[in-house]
PDB file of N, CA and C in Angstrom:
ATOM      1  N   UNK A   1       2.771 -12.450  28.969  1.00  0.00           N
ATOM      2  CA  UNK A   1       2.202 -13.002  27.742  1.00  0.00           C
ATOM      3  C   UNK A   1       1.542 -11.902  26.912  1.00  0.00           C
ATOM      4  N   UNK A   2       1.011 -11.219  27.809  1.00  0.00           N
ATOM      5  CA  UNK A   2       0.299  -9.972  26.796  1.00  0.00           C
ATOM      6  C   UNK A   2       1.473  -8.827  26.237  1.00  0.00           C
ATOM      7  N   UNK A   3       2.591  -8.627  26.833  1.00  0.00           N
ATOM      8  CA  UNK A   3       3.137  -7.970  26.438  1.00  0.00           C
ATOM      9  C   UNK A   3       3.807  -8.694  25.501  1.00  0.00           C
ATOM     10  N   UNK A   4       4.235  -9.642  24.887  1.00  0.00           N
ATOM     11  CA  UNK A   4       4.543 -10.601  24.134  1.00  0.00           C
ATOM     12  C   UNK A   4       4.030 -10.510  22.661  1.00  0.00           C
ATOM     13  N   UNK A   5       2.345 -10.538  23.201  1.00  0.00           N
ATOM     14  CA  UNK A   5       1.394 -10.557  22.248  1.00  0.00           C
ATOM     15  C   UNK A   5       1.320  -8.844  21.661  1.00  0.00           C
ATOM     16  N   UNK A   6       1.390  -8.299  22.420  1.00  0.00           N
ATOM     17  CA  UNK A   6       1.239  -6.750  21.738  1.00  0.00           C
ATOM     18  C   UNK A   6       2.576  -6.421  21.136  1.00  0.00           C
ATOM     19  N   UNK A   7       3.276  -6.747  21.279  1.00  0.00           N
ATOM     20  CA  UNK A   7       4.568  -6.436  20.563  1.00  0.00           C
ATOM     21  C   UNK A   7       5.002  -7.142  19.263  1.00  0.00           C
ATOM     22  N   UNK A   8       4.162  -8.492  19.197  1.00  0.00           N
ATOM     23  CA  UNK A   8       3.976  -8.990  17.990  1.00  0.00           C
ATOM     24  C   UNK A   8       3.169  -8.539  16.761  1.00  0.00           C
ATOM     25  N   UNK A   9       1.704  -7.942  17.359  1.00  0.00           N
ATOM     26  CA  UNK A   9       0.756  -7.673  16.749  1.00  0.00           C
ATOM     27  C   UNK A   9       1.542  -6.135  16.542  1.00  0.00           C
ATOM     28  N   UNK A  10       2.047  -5.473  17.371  1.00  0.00           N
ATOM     29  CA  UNK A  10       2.324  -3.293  16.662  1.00  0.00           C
ATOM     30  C   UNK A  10       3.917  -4.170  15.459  1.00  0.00           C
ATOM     31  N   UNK A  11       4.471  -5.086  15.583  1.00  0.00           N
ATOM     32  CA  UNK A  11       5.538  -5.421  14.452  1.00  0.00           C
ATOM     33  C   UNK A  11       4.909  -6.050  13.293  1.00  0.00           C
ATOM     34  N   UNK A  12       3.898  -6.610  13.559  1.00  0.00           N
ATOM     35  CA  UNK A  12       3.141  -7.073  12.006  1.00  0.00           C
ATOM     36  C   UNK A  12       2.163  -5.832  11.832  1.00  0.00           C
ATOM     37  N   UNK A  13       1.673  -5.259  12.597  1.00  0.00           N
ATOM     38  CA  UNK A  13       0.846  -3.889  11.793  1.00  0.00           C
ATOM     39  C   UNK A  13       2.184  -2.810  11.058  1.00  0.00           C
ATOM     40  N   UNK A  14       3.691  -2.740  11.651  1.00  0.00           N
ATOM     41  CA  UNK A  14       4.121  -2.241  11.199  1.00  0.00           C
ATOM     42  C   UNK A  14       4.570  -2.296   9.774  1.00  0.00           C
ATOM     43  N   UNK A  15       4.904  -3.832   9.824  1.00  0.00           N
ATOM     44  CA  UNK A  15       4.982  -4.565   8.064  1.00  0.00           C
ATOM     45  C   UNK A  15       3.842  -3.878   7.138  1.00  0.00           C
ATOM     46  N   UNK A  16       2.575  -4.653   7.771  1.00  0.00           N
ATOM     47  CA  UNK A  16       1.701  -4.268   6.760  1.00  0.00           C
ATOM     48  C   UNK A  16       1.970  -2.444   6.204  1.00  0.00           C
ATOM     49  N   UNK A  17       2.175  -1.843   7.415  1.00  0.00           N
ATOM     50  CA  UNK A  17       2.110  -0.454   6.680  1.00  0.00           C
ATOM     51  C   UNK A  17       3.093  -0.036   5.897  1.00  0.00           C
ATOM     52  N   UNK A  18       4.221  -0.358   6.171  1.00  0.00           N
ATOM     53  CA  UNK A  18       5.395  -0.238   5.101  1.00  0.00           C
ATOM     54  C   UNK A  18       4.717  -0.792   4.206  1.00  0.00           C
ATOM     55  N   UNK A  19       4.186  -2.153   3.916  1.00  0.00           N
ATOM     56  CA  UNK A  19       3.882  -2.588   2.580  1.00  0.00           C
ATOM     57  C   UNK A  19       2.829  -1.827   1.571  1.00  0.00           C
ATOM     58  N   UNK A  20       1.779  -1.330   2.603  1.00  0.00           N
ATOM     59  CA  UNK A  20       0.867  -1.028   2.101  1.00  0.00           C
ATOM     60  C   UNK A  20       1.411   0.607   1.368  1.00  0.00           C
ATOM     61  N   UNK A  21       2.647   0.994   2.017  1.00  0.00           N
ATOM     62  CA  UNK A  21       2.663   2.587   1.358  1.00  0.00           C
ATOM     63  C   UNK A  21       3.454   2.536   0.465  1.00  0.00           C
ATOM     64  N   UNK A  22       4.341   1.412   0.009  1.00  0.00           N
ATOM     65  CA  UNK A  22       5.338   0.885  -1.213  1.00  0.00           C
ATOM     66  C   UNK A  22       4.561   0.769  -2.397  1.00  0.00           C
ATOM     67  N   UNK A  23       3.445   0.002  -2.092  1.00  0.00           N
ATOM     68  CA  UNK A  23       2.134  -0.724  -3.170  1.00  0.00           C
ATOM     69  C   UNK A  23       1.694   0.640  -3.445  1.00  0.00           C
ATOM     70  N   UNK A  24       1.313   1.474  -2.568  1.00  0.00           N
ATOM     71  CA  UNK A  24       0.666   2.739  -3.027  1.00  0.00           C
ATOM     72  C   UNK A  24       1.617   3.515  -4.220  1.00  0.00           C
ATOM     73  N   UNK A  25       2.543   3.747  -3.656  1.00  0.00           N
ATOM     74  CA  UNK A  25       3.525   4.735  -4.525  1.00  0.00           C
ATOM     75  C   UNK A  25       3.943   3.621  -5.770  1.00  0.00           C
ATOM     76  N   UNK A  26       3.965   2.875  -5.643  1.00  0.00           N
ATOM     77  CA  UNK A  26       4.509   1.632  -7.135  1.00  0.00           C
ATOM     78  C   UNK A  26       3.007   1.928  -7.971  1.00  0.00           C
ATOM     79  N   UNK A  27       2.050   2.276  -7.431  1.00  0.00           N
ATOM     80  CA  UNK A  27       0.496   2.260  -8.098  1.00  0.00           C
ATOM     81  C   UNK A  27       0.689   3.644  -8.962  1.00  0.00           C
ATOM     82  N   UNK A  28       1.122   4.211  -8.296  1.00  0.00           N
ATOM     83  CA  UNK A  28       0.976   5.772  -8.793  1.00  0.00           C
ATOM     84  C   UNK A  28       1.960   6.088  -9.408  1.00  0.00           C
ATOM     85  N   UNK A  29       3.367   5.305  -9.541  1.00  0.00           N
ATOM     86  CA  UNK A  29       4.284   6.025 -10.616  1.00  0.00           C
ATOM     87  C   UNK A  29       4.293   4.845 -11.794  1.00  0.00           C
ATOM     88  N   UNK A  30       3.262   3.710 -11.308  1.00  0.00           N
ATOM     89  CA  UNK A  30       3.392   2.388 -12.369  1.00  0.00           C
ATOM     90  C   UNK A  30       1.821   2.805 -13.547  1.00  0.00           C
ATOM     91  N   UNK A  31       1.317   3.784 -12.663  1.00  0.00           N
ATOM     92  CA  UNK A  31      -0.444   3.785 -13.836  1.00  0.00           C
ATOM     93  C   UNK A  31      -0.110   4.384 -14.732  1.00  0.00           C
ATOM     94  N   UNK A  32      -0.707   4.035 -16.231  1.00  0.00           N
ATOM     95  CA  UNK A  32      -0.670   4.712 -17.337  1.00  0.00           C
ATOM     96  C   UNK A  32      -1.308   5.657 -17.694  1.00  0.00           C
ATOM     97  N   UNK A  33      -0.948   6.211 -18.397  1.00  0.00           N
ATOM     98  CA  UNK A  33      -2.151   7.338 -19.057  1.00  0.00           C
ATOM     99  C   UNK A  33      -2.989   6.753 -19.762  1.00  0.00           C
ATOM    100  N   UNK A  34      -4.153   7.768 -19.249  1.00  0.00           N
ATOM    101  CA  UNK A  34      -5.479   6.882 -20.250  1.00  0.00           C
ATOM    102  C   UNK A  34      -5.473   7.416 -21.410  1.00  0.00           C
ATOM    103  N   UNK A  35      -5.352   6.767 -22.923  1.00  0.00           N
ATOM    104  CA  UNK A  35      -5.925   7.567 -24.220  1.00  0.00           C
ATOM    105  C   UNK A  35      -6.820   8.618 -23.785  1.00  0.00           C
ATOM    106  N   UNK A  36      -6.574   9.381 -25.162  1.00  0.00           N
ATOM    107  CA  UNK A  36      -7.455  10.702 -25.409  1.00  0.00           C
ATOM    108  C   UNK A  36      -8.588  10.013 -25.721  1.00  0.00           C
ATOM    109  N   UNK A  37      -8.650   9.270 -27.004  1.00  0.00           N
ATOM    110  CA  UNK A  37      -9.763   8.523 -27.363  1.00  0.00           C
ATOM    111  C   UNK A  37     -10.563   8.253 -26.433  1.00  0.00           C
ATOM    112  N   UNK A  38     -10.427   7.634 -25.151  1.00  0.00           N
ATOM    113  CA  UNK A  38     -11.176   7.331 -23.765  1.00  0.00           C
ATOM    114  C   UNK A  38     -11.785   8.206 -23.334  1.00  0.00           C
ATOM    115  N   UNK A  39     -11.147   9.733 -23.285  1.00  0.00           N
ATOM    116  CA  UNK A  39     -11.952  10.634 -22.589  1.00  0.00           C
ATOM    117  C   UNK A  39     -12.856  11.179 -23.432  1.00  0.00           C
ATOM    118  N   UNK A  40     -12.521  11.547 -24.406  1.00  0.00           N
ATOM    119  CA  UNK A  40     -13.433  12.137 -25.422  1.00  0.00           C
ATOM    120  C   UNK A  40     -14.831  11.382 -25.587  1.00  0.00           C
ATOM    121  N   UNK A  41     -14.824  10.232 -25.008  1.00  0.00           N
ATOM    122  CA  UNK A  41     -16.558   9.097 -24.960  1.00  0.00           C
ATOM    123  C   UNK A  41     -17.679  10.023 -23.822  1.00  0.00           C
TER     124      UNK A  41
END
């Protein structure tokens, strides 16, 4: 049963991390540039 259970839980931590490093890189080639106007405040 425990080995059951640990093999479930390292395949859903594995999801999450694929997901979480897709979301990352979609963040970083999806952000805009901030106006000049913005920085210049």
């Amino acid at each position: 049963m425990k080995r059951y259970l640990s093999m479930l839980l390292g395949a859903i931590g594995l999801m999450v991390a694929g997901i979480a490093t897709t979301g990352c890189w979609i963040v970083i080639i999806d952000e805009p540039e901030m106006p000049k106007s913005m920085l210049n405040k």
